[in-house]
N, C-alpha and C. Protein backbone atom coordinates (compact mmCIF):
# COMPACT_ATOMS: atom_id res chain seq x y z
N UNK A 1 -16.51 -5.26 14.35
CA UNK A 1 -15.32 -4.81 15.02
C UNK A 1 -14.48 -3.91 14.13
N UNK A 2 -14.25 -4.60 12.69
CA UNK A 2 -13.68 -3.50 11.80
C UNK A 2 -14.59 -2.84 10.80
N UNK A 3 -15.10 -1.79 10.73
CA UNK A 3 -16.00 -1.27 9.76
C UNK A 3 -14.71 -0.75 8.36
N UNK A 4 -13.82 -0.40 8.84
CA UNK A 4 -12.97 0.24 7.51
C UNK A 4 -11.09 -0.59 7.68
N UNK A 5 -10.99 -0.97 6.78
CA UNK A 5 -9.79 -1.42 6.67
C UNK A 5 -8.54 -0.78 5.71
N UNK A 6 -7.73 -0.34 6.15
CA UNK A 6 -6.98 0.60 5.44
C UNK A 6 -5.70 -0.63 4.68
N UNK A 7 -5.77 -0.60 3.40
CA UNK A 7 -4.75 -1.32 3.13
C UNK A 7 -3.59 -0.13 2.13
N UNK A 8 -2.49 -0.21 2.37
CA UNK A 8 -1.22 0.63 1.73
C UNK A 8 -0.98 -0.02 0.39
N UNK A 9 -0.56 0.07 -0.58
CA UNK A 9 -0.14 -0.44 -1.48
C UNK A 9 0.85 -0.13 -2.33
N UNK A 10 1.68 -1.00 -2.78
CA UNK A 10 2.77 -0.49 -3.62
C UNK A 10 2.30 -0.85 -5.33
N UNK A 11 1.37 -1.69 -5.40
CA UNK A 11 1.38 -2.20 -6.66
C UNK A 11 2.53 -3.31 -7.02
N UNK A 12 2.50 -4.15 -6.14
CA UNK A 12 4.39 -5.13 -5.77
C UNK A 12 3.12 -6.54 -6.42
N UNK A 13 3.84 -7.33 -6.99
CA UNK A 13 3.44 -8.82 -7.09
C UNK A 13 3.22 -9.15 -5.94
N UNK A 14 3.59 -8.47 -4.39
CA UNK A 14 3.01 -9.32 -3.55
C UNK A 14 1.63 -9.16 -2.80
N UNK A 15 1.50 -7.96 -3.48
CA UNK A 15 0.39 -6.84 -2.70
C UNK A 15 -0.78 -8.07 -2.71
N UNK A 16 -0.65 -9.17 -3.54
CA UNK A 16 -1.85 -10.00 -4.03
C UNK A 16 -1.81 -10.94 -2.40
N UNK A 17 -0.91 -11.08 -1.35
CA UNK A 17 -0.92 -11.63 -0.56
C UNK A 17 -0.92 -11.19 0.93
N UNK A 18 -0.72 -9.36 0.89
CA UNK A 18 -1.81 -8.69 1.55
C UNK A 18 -3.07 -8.85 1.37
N UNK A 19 -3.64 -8.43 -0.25
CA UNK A 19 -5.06 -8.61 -0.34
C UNK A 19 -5.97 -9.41 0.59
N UNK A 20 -5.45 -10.91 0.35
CA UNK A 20 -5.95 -11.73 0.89
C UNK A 20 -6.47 -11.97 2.27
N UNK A 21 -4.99 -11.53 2.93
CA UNK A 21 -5.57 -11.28 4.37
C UNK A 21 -6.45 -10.17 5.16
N UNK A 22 -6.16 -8.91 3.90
CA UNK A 22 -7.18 -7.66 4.11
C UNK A 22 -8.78 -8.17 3.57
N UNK A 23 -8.78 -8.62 2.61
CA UNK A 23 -10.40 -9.48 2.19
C UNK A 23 -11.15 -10.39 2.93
N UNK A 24 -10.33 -11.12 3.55
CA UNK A 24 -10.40 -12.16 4.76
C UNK A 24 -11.40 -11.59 5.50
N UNK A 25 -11.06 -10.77 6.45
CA UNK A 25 -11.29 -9.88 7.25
C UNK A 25 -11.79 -8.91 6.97
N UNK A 26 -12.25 -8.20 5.82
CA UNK A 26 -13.70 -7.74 5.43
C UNK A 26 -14.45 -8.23 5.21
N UNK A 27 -14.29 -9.39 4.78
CA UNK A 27 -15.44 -10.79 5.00
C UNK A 27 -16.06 -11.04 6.29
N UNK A 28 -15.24 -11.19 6.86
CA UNK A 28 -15.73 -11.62 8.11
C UNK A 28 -16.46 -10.85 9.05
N UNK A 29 -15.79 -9.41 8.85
CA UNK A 29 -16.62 -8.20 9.23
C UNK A 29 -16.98 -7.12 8.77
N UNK A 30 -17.76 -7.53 7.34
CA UNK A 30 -18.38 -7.01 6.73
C UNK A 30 -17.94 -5.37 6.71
N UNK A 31 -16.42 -5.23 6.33
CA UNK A 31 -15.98 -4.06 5.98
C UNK A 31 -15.73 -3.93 4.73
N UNK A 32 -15.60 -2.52 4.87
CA UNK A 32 -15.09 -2.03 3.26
C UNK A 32 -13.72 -1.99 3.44
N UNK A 33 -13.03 -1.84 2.33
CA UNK A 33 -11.37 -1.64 2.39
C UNK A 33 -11.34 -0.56 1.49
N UNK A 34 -10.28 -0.05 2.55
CA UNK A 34 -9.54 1.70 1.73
C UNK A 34 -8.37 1.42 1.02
N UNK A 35 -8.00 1.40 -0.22
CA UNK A 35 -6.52 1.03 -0.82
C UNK A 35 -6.13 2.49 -1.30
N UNK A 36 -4.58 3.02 -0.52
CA UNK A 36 -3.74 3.95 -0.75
C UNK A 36 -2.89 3.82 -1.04
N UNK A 37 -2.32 4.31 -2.05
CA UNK A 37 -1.04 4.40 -3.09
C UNK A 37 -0.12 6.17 -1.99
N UNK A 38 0.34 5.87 -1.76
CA UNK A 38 1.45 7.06 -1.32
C UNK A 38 2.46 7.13 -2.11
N UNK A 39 2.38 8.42 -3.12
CA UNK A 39 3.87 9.10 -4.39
C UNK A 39 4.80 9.55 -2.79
N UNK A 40 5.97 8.59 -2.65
CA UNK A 40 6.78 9.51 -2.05
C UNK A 40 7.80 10.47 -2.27
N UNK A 41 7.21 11.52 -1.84
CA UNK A 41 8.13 12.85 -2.48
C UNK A 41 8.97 13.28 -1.73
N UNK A 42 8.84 13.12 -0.95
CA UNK A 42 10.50 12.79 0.02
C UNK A 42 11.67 12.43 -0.73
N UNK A 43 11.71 10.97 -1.43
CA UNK A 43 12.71 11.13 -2.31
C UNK A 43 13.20 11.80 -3.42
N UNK A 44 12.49 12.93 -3.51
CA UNK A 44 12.91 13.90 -4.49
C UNK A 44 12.82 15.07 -4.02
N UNK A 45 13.08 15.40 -2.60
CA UNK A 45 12.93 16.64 -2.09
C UNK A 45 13.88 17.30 -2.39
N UNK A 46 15.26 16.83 -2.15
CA UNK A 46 16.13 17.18 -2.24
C UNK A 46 17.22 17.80 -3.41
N UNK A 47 16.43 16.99 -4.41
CA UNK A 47 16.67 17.22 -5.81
C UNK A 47 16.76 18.69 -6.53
N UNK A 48 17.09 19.36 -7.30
CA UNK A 48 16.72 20.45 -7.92
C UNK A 48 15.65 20.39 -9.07
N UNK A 49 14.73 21.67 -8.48
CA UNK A 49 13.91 21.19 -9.03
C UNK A 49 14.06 21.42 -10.98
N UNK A 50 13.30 20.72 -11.34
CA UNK A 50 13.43 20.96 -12.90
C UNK A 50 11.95 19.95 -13.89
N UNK A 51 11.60 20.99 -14.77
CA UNK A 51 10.70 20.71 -15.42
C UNK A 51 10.08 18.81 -15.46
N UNK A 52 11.49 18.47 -15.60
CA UNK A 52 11.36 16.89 -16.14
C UNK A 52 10.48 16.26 -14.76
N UNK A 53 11.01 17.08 -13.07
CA UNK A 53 10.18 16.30 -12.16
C UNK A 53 9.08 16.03 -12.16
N UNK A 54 8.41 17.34 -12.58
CA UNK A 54 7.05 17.31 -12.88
C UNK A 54 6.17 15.91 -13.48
N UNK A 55 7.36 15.54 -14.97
CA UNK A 55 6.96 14.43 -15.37
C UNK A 55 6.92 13.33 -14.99
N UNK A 56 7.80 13.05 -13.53
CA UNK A 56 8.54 11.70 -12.62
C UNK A 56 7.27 11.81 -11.75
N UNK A 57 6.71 12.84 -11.46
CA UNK A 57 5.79 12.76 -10.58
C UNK A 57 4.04 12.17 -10.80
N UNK A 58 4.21 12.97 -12.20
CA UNK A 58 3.11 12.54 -12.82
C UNK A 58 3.23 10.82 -13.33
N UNK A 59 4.56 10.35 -13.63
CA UNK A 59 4.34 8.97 -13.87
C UNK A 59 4.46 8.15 -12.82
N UNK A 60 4.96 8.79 -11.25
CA UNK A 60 4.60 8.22 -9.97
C UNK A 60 3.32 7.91 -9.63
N UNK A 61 2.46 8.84 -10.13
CA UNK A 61 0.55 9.05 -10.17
C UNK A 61 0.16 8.35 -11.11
N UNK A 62 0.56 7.68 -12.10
CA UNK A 62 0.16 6.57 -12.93
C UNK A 62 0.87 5.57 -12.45
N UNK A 63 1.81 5.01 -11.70
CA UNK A 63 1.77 3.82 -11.21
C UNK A 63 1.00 3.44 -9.86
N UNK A 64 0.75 4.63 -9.24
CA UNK A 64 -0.20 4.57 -7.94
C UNK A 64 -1.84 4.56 -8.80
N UNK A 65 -2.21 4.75 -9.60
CA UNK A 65 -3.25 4.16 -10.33
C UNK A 65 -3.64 2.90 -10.71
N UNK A 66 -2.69 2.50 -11.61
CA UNK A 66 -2.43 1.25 -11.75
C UNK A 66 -2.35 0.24 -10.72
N UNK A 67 -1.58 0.57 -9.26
CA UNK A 67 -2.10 -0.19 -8.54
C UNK A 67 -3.23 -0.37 -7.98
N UNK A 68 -4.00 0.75 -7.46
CA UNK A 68 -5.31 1.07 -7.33
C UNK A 68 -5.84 0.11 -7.91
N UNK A 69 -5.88 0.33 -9.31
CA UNK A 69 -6.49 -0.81 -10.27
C UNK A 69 -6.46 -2.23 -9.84
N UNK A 70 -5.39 -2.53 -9.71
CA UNK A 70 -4.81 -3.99 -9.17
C UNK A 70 -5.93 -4.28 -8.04
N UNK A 71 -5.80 -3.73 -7.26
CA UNK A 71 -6.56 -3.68 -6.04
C UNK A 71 -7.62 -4.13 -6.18
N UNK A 72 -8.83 -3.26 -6.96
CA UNK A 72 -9.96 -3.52 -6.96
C UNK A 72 -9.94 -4.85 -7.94
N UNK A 73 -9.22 -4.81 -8.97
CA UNK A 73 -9.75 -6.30 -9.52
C UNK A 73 -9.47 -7.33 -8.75
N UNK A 74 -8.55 -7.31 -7.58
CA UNK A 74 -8.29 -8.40 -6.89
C UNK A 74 -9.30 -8.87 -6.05
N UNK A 75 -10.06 -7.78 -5.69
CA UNK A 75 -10.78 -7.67 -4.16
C UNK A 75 -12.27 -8.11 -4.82
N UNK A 76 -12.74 -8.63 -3.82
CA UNK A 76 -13.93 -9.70 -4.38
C UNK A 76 -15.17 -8.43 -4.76
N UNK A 77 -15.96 -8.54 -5.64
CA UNK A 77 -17.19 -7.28 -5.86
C UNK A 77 -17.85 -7.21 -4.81
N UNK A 78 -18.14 -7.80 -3.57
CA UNK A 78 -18.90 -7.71 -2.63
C UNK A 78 -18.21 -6.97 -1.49
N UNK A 79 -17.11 -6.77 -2.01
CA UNK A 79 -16.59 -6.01 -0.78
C UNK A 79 -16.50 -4.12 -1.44
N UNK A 80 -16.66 -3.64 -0.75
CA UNK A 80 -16.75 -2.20 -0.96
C UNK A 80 -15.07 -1.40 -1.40
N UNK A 81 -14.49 -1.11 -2.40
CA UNK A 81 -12.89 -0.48 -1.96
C UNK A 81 -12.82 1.02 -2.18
N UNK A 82 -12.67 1.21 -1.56
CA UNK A 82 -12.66 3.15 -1.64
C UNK A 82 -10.80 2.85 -2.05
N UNK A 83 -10.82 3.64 -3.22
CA UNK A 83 -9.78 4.49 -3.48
C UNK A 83 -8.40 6.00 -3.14
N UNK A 84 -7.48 5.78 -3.08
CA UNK A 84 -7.01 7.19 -2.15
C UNK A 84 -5.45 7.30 -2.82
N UNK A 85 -5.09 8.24 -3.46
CA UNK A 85 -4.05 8.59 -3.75
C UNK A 85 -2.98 10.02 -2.66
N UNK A 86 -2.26 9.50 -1.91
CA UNK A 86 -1.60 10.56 -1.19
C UNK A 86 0.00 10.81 -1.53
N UNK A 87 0.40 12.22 -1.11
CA UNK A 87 1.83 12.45 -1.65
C UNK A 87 2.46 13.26 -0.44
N UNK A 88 3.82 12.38 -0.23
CA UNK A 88 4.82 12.75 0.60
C UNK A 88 5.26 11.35 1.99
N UNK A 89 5.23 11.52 2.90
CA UNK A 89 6.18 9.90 3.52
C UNK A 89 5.13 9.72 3.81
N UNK A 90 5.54 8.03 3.35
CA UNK A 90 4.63 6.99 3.36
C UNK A 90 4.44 6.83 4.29
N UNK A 91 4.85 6.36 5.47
CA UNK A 91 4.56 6.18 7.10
C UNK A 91 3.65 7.19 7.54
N UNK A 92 3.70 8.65 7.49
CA UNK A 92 3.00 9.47 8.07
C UNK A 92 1.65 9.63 6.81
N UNK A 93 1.57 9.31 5.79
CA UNK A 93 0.15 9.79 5.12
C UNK A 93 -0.68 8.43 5.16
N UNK A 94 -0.09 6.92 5.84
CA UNK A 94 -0.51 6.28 6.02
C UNK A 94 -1.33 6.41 7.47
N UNK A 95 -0.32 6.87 8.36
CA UNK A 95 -1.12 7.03 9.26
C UNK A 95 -2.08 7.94 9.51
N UNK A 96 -1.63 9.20 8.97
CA UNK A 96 -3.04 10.62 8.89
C UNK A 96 -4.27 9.90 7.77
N UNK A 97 -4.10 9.22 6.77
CA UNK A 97 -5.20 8.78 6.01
C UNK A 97 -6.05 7.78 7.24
N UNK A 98 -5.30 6.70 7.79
CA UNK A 98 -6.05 5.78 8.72
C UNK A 98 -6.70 7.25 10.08
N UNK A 99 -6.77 8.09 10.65
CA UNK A 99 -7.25 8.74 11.09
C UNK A 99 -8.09 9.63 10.96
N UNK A 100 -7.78 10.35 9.54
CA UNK A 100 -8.73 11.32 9.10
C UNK A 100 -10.00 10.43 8.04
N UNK A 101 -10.03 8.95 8.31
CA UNK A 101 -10.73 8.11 7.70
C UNK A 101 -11.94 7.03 8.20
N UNK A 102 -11.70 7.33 9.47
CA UNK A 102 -12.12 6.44 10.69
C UNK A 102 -11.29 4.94 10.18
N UNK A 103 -10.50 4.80 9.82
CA UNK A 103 -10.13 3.62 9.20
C UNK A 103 -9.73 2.54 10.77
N UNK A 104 -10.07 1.38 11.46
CA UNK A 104 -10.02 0.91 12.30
C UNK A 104 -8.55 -0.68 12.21
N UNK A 105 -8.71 -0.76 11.22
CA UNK A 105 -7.48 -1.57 11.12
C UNK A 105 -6.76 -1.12 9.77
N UNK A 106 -5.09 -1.51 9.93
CA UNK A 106 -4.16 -1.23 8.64
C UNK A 106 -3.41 -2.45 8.35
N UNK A 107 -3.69 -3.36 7.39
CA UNK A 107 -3.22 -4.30 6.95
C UNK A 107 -1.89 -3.49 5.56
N UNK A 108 -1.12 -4.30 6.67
CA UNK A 108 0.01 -4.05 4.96
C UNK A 108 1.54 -5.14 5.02
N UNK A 109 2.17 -4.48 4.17
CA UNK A 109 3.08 -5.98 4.07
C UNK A 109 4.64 -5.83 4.51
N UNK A 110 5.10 -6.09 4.93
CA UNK A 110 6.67 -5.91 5.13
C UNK A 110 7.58 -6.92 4.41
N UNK A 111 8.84 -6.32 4.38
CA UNK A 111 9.64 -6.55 2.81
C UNK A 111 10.63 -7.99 3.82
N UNK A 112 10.94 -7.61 5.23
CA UNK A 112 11.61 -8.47 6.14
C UNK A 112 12.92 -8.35 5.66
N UNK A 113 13.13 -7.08 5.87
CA UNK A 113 14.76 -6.79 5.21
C UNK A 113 15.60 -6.05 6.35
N UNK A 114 16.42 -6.60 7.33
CA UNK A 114 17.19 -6.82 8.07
C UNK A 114 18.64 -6.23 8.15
N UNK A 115 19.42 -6.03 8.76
CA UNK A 115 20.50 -5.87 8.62
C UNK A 115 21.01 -4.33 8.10
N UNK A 116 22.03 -4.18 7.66
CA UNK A 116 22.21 -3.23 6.63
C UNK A 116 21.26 -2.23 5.92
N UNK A 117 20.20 -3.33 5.33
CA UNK A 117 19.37 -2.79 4.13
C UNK A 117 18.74 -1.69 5.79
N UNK A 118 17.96 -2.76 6.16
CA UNK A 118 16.71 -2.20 7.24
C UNK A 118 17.67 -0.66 7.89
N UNK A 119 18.84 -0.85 8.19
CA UNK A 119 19.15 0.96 8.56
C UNK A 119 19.46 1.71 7.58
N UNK A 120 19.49 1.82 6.82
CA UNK A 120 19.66 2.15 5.24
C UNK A 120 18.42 2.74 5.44
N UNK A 121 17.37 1.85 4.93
CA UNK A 121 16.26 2.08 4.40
C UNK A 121 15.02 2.25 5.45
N UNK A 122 15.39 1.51 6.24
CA UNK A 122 14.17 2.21 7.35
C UNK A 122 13.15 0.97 6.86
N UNK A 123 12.04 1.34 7.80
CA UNK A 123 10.89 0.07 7.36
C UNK A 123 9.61 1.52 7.31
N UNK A 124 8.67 1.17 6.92
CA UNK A 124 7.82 1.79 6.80
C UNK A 124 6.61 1.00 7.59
N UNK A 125 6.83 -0.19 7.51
CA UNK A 125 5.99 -0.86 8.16
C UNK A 125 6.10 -0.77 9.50
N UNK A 126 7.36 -0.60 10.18
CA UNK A 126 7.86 -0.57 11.28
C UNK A 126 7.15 1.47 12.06
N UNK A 127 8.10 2.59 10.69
CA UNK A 127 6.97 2.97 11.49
C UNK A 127 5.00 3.60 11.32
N UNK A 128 4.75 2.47 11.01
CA UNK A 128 3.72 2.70 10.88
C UNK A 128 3.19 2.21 12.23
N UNK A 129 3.46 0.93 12.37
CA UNK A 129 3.16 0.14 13.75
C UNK A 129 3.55 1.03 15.14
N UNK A 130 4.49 1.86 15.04
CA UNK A 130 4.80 2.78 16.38
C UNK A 130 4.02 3.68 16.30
N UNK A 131 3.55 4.11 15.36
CA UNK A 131 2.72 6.00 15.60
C UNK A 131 0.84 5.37 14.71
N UNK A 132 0.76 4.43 14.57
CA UNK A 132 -0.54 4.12 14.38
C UNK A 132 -1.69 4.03 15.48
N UNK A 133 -2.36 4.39 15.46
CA UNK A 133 -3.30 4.72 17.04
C UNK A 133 -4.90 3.38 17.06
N UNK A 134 -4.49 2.63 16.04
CA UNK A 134 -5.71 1.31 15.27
C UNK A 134 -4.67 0.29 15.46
N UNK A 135 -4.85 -1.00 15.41
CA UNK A 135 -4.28 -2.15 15.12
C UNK A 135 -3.66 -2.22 13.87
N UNK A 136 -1.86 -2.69 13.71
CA UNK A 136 -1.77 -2.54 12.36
C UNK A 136 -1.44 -4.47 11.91
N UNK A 137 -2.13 -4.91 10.91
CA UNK A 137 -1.41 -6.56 10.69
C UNK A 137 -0.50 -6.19 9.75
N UNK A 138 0.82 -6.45 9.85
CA UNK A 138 1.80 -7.15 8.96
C UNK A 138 2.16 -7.90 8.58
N UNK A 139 1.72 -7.87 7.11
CA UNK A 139 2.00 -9.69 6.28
C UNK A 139 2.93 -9.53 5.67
N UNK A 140 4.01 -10.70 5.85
CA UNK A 140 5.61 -11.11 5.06
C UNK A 140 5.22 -11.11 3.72
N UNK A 141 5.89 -10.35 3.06
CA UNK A 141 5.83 -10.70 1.46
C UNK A 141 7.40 -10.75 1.24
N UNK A 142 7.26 -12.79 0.85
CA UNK A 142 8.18 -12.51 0.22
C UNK A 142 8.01 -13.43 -1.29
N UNK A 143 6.92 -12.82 -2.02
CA UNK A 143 6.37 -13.48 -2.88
C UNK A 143 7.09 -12.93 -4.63
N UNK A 144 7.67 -13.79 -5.02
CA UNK A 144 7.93 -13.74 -6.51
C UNK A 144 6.56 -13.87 -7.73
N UNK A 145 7.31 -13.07 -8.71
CA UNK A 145 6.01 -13.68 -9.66
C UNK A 145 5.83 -14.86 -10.42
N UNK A 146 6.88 -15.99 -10.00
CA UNK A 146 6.51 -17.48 -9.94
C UNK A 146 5.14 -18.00 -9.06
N UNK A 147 5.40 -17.02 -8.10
CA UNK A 147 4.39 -17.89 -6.91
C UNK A 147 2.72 -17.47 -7.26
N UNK A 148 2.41 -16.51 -8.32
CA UNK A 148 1.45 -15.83 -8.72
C UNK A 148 1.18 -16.31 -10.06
N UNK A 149 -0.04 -16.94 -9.94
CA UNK A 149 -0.92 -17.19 -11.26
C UNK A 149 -0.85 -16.46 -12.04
N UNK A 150 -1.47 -16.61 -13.26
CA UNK A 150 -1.07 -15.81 -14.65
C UNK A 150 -1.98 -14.51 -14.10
N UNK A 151 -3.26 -15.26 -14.27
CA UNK A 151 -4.13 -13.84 -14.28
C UNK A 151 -4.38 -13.20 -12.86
N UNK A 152 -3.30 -13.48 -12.20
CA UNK A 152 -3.70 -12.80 -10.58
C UNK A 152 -2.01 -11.53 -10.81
N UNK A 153 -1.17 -12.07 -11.69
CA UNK A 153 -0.16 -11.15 -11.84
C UNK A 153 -0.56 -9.27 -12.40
N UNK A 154 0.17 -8.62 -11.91
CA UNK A 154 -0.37 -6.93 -12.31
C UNK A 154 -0.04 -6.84 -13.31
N UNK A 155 -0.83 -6.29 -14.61
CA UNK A 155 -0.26 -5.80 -15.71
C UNK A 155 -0.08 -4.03 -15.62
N UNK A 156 1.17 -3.46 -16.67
CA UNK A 156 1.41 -2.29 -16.82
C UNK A 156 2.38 -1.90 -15.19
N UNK A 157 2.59 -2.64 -14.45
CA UNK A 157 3.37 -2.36 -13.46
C UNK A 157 4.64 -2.99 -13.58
N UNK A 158 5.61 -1.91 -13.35
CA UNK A 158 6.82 -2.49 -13.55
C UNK A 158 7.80 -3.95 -12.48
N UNK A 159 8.13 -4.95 -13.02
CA UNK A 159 8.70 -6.01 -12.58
C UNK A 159 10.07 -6.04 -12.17
């Protein structure tokens, strides 16, 4: 039913409780999982530009690595993970990656932030679920790095 599973990632201590439910379910149907890191450059559109961005950007592309990384050590060796680094809003390169990918389901996580924050900030999860054209699951993370074993915690990612 799912041949490709698209999972988003931030590289978050909780991403370890997406995993789970994205692994689940490549288990079960013997899919591979796609893990994408999206640099959003949206928040620096606006900015002027100047030499130093260059460098914010490039160390945006080393923490979307690093999670990458995370990813695959999490994800069991029997499961297949294709890698994908994209740049600009997260909602829309999530959804053009799940399309231009055959990707059939998008597992990812929502922050469950309400109120204030949520019009402020918008959900990404939210719109991913309106303009996604595949099934999307959203798993609650609201996981600390108490709730995470030593060696299941990300190293080199900031806390």
């Amino acid at each position: 039913m799912y041949d490709r599973i698209l999972v988003p990632t931030d590289g978050s201590p909780g991403s370890r409780v997406i995993l789970t439910h994205a692994e689940a379910l490549a288990d079960t149907h013997d899919s591979e999982i796609h893990a994408l890191y999206v640099v959003d450059t949206g928040r620096f559109s606006t900015l002027p530009h100047e030499p130093t961005w260059e460098s914010v950007t490039d160390s945006l592309h080393r923490e979307g690595e690093m999670a990458l990384d995370m990813v695959e050590r999490l994800v069991a060796d029997d499961v297949t993970v294709t890698r994908a680094t994209a740049e600009g809003s997260p909602s829309q390169e999530i959804v053009d990656y799940a399309n231009q990918h055959g990707c059939d389901l998008i597992v990812m996580g929502t922050h469950g932030r309400g109120g204030i924050d949520r019009l402020l900030l918008g959900s990404v999860a939210e719109r991913v679920v309106r303009s996604a054209h595949v099934p999307v699951v959203t798993v609650p993370v609201e996981t600390t790095l108490q709730d995470i074993s030593e060696d299941e915690q990300p190293t080199g990612v900031p806390q």
